[in-house]
ModelCIF file with pLDDT and N, C-alpha, C, O atoms, coordinates in Angstrom:
data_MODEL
#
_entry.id   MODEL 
#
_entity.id                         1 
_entity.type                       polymer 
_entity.pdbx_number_of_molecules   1 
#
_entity_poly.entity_id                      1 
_entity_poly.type                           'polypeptide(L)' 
_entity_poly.nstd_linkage                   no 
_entity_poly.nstd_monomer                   no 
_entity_poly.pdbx_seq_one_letter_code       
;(UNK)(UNK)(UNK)(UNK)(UNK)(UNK)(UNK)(UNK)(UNK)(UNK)(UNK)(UNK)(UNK)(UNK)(UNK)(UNK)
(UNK)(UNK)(UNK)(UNK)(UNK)(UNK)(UNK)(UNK)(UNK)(UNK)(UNK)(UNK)(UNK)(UNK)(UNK)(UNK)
(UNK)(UNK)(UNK)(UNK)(UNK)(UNK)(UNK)(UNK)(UNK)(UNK)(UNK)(UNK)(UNK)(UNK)(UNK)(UNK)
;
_entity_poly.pdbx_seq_one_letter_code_can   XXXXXXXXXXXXXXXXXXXXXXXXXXXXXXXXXXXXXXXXXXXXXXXX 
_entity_poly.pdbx_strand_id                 A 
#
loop_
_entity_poly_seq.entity_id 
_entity_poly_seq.num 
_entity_poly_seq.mon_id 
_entity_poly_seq.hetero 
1 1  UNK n 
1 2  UNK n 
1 3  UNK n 
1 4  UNK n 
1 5  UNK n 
1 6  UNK n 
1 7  UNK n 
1 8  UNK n 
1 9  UNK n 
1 10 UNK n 
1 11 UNK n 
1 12 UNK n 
1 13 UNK n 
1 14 UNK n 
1 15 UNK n 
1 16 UNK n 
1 17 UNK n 
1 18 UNK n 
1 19 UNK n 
1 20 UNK n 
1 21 UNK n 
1 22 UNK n 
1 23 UNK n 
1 24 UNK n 
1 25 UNK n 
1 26 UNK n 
1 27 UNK n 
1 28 UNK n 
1 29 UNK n 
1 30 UNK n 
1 31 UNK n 
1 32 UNK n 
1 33 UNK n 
1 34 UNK n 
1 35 UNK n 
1 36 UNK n 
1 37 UNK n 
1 38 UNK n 
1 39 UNK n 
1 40 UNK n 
1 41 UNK n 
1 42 UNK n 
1 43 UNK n 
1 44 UNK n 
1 45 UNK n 
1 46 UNK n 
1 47 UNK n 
1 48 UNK n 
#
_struct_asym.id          A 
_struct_asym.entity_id   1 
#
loop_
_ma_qa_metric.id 
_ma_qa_metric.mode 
_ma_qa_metric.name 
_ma_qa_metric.software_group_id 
_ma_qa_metric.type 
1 global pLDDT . pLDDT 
2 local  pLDDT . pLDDT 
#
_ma_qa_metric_global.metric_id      1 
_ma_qa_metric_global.metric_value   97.85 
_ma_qa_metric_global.model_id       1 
_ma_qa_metric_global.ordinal_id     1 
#
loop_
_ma_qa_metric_local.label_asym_id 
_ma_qa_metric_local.label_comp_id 
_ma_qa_metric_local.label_seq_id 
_ma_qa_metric_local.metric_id 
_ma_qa_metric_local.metric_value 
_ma_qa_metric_local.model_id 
_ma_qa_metric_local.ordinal_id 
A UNK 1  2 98.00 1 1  
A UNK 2  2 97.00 1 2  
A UNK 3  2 97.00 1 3  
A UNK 4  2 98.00 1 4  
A UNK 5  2 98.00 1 5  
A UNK 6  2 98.00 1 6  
A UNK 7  2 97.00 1 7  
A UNK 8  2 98.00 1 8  
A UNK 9  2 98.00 1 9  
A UNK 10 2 98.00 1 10 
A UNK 11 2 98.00 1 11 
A UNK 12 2 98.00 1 12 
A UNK 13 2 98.00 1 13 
A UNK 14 2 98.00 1 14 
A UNK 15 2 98.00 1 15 
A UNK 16 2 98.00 1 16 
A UNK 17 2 98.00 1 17 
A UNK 18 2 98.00 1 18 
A UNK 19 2 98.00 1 19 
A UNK 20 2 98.00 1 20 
A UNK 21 2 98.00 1 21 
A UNK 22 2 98.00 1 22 
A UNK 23 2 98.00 1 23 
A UNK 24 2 99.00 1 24 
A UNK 25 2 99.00 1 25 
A UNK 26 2 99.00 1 26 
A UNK 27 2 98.00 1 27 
A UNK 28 2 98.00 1 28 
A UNK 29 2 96.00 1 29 
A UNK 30 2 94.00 1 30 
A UNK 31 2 97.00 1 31 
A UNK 32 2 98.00 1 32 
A UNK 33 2 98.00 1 33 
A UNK 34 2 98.00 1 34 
A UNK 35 2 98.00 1 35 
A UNK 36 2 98.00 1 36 
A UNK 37 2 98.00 1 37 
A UNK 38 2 98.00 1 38 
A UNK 39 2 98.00 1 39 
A UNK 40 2 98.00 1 40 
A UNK 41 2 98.00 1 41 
A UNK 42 2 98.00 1 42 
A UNK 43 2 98.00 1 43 
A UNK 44 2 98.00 1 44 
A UNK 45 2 98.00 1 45 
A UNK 46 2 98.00 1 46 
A UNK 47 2 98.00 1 47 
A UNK 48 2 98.00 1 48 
#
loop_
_atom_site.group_PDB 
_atom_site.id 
_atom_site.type_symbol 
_atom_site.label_atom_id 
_atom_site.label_alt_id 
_atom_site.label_comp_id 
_atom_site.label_asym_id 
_atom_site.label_entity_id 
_atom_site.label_seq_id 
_atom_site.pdbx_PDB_ins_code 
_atom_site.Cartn_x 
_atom_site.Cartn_y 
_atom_site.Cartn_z 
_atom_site.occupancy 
_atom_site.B_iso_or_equiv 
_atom_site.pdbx_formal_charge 
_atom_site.auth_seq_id 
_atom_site.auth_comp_id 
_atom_site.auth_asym_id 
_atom_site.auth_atom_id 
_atom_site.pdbx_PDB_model_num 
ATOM 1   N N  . UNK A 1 1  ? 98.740  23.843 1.449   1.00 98.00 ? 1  UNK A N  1 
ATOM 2   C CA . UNK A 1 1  ? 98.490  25.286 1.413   1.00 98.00 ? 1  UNK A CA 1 
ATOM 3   C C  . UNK A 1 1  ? 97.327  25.581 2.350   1.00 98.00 ? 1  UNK A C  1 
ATOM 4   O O  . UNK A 1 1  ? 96.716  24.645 2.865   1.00 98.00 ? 1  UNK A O  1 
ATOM 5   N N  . UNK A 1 2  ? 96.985  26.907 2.602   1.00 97.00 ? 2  UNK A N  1 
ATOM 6   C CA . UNK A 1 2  ? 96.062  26.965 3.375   1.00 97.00 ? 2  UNK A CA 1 
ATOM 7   C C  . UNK A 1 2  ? 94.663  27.381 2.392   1.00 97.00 ? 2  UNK A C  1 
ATOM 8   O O  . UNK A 1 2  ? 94.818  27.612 1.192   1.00 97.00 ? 2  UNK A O  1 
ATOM 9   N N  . UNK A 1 3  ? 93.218  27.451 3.082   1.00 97.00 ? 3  UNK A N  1 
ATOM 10  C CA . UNK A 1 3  ? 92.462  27.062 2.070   1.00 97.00 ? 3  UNK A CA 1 
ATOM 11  C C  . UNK A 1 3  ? 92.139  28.679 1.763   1.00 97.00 ? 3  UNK A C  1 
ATOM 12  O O  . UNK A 1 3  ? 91.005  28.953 1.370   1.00 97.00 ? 3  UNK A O  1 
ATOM 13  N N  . UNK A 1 4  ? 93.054  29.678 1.925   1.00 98.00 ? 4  UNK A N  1 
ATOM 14  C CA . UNK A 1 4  ? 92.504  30.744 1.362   1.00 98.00 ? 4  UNK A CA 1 
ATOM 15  C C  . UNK A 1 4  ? 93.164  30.613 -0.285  1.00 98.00 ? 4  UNK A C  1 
ATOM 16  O O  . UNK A 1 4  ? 92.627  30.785 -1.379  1.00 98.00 ? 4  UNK A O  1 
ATOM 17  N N  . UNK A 1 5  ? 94.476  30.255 0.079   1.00 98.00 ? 5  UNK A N  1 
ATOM 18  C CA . UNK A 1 5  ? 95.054  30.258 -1.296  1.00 98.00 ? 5  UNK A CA 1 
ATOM 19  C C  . UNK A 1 5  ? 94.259  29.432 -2.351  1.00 98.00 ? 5  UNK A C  1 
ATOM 20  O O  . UNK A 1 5  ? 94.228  29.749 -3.540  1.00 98.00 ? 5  UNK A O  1 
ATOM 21  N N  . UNK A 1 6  ? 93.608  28.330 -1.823  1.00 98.00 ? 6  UNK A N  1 
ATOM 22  C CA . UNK A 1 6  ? 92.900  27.401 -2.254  1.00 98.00 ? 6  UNK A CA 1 
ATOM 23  C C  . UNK A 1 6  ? 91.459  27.975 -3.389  1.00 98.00 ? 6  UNK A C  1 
ATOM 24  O O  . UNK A 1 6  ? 91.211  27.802 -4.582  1.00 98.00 ? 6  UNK A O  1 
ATOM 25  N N  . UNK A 1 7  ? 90.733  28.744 -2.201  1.00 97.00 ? 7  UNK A N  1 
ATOM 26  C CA . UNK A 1 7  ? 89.790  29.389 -3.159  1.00 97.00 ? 7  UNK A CA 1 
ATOM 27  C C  . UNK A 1 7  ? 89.831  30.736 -4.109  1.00 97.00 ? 7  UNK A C  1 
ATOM 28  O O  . UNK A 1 7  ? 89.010  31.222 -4.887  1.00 97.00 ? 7  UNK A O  1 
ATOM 29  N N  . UNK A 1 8  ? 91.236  31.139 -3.672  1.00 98.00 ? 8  UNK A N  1 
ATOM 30  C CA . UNK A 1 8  ? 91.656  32.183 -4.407  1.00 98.00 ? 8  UNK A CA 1 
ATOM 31  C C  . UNK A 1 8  ? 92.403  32.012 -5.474  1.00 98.00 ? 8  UNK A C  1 
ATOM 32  O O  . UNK A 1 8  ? 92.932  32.931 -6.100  1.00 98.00 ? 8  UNK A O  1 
ATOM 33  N N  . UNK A 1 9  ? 92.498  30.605 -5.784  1.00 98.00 ? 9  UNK A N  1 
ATOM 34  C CA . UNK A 1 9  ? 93.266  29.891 -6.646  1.00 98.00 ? 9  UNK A CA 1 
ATOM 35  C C  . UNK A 1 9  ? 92.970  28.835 -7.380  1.00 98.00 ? 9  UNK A C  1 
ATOM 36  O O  . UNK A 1 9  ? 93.868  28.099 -7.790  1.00 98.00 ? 9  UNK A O  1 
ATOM 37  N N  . UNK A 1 10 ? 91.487  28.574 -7.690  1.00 98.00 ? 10 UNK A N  1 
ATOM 38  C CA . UNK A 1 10 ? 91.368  27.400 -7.792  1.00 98.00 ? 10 UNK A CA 1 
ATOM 39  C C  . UNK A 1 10 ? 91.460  26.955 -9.152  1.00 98.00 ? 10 UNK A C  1 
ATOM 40  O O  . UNK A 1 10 ? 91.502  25.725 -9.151  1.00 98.00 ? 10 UNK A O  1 
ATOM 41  N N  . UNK A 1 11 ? 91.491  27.252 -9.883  1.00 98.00 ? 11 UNK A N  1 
ATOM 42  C CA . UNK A 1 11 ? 91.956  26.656 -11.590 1.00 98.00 ? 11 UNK A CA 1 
ATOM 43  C C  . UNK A 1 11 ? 93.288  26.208 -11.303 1.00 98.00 ? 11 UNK A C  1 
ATOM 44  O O  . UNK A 1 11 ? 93.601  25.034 -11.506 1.00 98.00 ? 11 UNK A O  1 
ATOM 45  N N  . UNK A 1 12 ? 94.334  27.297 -10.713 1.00 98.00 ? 12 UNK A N  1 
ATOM 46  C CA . UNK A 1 12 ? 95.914  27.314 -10.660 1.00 98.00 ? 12 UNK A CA 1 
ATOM 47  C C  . UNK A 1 12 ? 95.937  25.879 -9.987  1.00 98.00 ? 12 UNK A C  1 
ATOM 48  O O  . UNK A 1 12 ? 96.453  24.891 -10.509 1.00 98.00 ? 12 UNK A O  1 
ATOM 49  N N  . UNK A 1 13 ? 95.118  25.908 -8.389  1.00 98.00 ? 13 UNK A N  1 
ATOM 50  C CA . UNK A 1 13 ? 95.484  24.534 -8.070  1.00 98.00 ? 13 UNK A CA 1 
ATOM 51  C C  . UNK A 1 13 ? 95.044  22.768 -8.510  1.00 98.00 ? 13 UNK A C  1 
ATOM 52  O O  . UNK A 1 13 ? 95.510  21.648 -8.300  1.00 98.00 ? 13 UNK A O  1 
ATOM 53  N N  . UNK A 1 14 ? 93.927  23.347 -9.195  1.00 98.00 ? 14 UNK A N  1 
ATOM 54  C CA . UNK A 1 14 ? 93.397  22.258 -9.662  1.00 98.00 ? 14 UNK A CA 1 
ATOM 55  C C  . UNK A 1 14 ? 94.044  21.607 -10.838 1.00 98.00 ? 14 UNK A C  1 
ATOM 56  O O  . UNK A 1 14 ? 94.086  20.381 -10.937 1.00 98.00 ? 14 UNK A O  1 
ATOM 57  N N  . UNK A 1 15 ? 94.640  22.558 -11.888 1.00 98.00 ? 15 UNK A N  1 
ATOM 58  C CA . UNK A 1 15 ? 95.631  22.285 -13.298 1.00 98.00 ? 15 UNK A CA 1 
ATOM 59  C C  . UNK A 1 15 ? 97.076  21.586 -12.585 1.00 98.00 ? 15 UNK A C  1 
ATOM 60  O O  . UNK A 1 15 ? 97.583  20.580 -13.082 1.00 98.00 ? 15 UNK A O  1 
ATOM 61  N N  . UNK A 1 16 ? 97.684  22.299 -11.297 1.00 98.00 ? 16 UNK A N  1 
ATOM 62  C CA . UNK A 1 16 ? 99.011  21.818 -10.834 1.00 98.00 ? 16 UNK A CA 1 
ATOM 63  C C  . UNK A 1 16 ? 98.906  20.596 -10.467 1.00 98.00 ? 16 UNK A C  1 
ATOM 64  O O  . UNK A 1 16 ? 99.687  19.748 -10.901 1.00 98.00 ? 16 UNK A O  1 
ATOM 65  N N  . UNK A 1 17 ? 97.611  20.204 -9.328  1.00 98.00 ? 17 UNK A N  1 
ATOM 66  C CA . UNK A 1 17 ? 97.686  18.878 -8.837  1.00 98.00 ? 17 UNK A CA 1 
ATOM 67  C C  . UNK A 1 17 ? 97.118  17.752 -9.869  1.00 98.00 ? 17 UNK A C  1 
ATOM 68  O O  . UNK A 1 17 ? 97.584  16.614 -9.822  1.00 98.00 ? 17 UNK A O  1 
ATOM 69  N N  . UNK A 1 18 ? 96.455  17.979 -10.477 1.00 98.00 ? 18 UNK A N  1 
ATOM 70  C CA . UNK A 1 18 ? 95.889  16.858 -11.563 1.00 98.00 ? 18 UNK A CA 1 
ATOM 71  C C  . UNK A 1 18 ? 97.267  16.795 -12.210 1.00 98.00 ? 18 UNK A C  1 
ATOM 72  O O  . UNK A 1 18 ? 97.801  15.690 -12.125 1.00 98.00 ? 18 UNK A O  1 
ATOM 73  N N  . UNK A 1 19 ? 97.968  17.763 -12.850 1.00 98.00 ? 19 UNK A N  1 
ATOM 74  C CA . UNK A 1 19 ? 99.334  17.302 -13.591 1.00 98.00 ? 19 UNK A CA 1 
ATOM 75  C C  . UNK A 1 19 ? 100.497 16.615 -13.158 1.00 98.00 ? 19 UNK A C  1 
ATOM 76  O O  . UNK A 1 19 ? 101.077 15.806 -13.882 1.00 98.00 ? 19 UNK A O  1 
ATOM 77  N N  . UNK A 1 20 ? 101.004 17.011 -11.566 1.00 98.00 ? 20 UNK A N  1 
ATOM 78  C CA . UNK A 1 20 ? 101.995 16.840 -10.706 1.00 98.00 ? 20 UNK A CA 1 
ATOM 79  C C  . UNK A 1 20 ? 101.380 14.744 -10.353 1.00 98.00 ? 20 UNK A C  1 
ATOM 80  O O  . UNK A 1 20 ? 101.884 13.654 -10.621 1.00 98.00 ? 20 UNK A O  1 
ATOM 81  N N  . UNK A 1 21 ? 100.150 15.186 -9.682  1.00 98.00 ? 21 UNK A N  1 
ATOM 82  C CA . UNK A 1 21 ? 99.761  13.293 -9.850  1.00 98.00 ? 21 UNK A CA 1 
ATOM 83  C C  . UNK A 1 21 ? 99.288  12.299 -11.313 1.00 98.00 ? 21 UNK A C  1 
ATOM 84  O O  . UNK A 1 21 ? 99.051  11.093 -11.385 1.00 98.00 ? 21 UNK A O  1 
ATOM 85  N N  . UNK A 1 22 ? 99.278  13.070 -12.080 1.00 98.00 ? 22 UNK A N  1 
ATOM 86  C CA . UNK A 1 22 ? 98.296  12.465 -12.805 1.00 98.00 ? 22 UNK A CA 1 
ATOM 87  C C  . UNK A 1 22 ? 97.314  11.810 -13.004 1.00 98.00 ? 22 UNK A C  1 
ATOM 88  O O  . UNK A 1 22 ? 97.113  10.808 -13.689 1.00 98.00 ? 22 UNK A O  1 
ATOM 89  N N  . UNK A 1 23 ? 96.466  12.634 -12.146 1.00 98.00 ? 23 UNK A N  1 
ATOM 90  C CA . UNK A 1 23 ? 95.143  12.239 -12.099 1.00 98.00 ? 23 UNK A CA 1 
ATOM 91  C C  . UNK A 1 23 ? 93.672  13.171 -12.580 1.00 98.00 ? 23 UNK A C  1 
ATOM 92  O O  . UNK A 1 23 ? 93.736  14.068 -13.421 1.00 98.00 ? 23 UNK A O  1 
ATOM 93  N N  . UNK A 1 24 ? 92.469  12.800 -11.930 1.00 99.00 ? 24 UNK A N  1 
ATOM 94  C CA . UNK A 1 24 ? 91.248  13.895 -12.192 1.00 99.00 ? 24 UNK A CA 1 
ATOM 95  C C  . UNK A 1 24 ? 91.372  14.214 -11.086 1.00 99.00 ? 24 UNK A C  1 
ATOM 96  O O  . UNK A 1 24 ? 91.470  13.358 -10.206 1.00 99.00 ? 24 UNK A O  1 
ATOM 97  N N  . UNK A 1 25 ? 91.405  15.601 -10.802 1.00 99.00 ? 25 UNK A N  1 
ATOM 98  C CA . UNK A 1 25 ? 90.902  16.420 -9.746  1.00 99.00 ? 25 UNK A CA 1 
ATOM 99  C C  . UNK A 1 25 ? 89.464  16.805 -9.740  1.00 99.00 ? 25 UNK A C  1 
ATOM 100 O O  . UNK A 1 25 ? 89.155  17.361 -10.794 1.00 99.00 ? 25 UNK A O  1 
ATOM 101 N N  . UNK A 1 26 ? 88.278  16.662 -8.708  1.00 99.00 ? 26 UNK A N  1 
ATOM 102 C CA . UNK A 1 26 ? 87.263  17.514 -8.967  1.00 99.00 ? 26 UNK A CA 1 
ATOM 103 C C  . UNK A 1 26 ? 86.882  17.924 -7.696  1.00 99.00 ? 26 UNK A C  1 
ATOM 104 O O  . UNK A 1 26 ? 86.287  17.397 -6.756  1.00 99.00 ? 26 UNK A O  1 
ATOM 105 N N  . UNK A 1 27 ? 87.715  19.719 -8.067  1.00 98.00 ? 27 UNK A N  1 
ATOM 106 C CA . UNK A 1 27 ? 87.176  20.651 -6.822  1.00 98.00 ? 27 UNK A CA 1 
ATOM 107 C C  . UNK A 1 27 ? 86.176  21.516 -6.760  1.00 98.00 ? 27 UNK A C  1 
ATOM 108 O O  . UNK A 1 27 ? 85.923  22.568 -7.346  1.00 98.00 ? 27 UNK A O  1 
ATOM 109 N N  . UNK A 1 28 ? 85.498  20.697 -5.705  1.00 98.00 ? 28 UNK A N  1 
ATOM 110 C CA . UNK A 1 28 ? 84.221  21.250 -5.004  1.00 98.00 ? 28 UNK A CA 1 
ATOM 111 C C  . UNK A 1 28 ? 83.969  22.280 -5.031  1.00 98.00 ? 28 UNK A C  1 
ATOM 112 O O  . UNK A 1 28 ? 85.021  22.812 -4.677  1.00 98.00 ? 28 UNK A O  1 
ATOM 113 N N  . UNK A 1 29 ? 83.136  23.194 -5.244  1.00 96.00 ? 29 UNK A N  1 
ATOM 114 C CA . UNK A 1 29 ? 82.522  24.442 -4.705  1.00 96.00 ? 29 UNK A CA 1 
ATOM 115 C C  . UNK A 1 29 ? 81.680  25.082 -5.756  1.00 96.00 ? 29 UNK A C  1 
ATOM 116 O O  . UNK A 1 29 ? 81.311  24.538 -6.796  1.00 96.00 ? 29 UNK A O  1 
ATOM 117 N N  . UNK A 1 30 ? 81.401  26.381 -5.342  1.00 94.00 ? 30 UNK A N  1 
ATOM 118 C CA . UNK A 1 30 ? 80.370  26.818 -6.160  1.00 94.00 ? 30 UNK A CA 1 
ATOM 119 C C  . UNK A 1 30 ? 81.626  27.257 -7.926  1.00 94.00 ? 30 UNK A C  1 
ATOM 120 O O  . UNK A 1 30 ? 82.664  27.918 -7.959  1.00 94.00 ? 30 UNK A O  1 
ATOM 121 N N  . UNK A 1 31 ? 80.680  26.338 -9.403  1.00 97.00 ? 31 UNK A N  1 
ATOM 122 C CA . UNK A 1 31 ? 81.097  26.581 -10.606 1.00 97.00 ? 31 UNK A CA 1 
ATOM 123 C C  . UNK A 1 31 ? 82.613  24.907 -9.841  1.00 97.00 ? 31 UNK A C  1 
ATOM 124 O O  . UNK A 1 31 ? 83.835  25.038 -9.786  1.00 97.00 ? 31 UNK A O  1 
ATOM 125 N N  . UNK A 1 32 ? 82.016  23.994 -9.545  1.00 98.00 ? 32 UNK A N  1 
ATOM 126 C CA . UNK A 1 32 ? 83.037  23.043 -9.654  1.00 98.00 ? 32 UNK A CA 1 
ATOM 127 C C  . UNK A 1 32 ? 84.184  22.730 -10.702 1.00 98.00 ? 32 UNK A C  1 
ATOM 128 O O  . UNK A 1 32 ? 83.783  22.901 -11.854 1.00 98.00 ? 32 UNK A O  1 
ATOM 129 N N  . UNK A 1 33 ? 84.976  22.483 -10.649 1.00 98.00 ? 33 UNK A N  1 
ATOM 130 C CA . UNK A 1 33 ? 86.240  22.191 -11.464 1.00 98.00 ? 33 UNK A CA 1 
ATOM 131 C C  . UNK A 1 33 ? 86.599  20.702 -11.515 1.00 98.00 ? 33 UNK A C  1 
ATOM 132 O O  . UNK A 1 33 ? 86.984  20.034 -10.556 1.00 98.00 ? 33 UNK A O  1 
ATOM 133 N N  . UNK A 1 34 ? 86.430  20.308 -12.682 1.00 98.00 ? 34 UNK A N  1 
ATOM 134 C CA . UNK A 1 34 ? 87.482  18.751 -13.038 1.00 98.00 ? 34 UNK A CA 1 
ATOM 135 C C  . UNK A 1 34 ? 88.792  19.147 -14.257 1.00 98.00 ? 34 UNK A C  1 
ATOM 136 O O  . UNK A 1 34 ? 88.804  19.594 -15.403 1.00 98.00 ? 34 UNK A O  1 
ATOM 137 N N  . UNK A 1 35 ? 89.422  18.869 -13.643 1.00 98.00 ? 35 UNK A N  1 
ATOM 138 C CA . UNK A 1 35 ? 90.956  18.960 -13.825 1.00 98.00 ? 35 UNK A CA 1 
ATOM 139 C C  . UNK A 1 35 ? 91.391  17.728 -14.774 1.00 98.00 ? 35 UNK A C  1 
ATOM 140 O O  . UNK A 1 35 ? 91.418  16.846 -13.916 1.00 98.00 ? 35 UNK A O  1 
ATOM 141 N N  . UNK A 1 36 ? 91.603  17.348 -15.484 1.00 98.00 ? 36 UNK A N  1 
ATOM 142 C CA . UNK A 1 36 ? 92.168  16.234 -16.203 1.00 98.00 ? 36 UNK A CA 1 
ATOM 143 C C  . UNK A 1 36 ? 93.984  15.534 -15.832 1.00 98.00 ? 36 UNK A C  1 
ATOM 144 O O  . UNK A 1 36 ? 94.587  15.951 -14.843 1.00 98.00 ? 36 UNK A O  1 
ATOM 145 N N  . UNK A 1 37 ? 94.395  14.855 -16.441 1.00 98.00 ? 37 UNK A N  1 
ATOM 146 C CA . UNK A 1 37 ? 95.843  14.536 -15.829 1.00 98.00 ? 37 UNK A CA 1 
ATOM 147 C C  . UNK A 1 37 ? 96.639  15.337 -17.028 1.00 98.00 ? 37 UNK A C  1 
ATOM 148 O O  . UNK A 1 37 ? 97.858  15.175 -17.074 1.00 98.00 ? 37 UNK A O  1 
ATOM 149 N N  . UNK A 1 38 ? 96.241  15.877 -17.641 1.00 98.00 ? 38 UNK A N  1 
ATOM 150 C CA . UNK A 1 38 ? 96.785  16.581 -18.394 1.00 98.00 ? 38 UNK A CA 1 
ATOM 151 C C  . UNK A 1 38 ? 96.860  18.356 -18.343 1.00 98.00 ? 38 UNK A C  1 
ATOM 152 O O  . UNK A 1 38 ? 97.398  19.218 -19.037 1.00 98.00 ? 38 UNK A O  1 
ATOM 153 N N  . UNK A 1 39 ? 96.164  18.343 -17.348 1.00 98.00 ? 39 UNK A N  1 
ATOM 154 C CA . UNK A 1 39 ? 95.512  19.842 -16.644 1.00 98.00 ? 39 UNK A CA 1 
ATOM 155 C C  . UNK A 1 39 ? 94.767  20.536 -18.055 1.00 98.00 ? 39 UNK A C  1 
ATOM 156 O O  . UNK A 1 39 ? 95.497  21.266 -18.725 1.00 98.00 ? 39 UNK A O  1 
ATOM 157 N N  . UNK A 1 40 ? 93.860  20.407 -18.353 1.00 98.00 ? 40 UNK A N  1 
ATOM 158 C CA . UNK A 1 40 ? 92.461  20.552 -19.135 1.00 98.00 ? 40 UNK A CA 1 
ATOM 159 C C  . UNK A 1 40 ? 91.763  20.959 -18.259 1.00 98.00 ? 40 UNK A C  1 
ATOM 160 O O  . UNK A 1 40 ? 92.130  20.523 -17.168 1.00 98.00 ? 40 UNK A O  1 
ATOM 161 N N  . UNK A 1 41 ? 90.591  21.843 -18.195 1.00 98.00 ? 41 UNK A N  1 
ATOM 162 C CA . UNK A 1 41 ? 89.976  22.040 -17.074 1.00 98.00 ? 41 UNK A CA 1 
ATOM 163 C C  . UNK A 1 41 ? 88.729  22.456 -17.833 1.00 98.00 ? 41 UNK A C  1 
ATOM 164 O O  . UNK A 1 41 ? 88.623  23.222 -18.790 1.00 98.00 ? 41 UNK A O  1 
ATOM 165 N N  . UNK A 1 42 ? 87.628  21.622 -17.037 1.00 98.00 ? 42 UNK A N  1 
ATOM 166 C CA . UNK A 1 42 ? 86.083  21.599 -17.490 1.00 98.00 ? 42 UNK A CA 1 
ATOM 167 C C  . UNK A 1 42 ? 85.286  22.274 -16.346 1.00 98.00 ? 42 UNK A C  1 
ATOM 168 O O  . UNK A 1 42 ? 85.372  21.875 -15.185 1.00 98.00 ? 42 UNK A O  1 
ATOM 169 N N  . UNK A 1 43 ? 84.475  23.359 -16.742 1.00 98.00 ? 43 UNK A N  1 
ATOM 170 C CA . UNK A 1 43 ? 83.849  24.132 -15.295 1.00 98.00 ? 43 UNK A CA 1 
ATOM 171 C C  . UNK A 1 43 ? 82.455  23.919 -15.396 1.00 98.00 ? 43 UNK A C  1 
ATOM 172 O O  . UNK A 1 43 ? 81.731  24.546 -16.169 1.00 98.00 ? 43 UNK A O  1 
ATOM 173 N N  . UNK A 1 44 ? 82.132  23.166 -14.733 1.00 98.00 ? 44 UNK A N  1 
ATOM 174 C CA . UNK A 1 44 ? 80.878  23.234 -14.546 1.00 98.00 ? 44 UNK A CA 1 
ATOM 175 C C  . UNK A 1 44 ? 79.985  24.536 -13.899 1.00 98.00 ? 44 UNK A C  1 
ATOM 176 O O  . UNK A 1 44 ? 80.722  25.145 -13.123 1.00 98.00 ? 44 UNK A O  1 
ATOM 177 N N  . UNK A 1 45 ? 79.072  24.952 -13.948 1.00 98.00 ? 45 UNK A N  1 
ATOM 178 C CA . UNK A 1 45 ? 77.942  25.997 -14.120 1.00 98.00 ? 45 UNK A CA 1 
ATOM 179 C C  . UNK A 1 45 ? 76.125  25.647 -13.340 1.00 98.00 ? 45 UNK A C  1 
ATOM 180 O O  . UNK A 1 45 ? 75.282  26.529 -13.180 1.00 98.00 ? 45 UNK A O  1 
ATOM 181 N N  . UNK A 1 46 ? 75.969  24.405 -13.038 1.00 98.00 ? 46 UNK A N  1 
ATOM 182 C CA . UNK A 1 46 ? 74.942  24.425 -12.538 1.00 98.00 ? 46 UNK A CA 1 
ATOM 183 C C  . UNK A 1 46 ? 75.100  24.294 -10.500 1.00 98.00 ? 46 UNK A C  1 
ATOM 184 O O  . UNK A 1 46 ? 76.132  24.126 -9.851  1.00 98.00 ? 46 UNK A O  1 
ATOM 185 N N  . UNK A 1 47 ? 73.947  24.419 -10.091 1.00 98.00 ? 47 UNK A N  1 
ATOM 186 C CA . UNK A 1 47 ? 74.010  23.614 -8.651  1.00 98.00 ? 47 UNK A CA 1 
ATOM 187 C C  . UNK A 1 47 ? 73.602  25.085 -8.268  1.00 98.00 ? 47 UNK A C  1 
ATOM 188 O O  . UNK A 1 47 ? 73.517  26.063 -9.011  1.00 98.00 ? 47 UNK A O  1 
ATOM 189 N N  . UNK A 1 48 ? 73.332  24.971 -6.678  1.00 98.00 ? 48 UNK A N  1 
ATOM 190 C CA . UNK A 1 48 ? 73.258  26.293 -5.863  1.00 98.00 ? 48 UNK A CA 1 
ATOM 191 C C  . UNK A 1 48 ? 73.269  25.908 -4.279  1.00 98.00 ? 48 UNK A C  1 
ATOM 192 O O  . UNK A 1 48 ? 73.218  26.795 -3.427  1.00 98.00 ? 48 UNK A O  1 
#
């Protein structure tokens, strides 16, 4: 995809690809996202 969809999307893509591989996803950016292989999603809140 391109990375607008990316940041305009990022729970959606982070829950699809952690589930589709079964793996942890953890996408970068500001309020980071880890994705579980089960698509669980933990948001982190600190950093700047």
């Amino acid at each position: 995809e391109d990375i607008e969809y990316v940041t305009g999307n990022r729970y959606e893509a982070a829950e699809k690809l952690a589930i589709d591989y079964g793996i942890y996803v953890v996408l970068k950016g500001p309020e980071t996202i880890v994705a579980e292989p089960d698509g669980t999603l933990w948001v982190n809140h600190t950093g700047n």
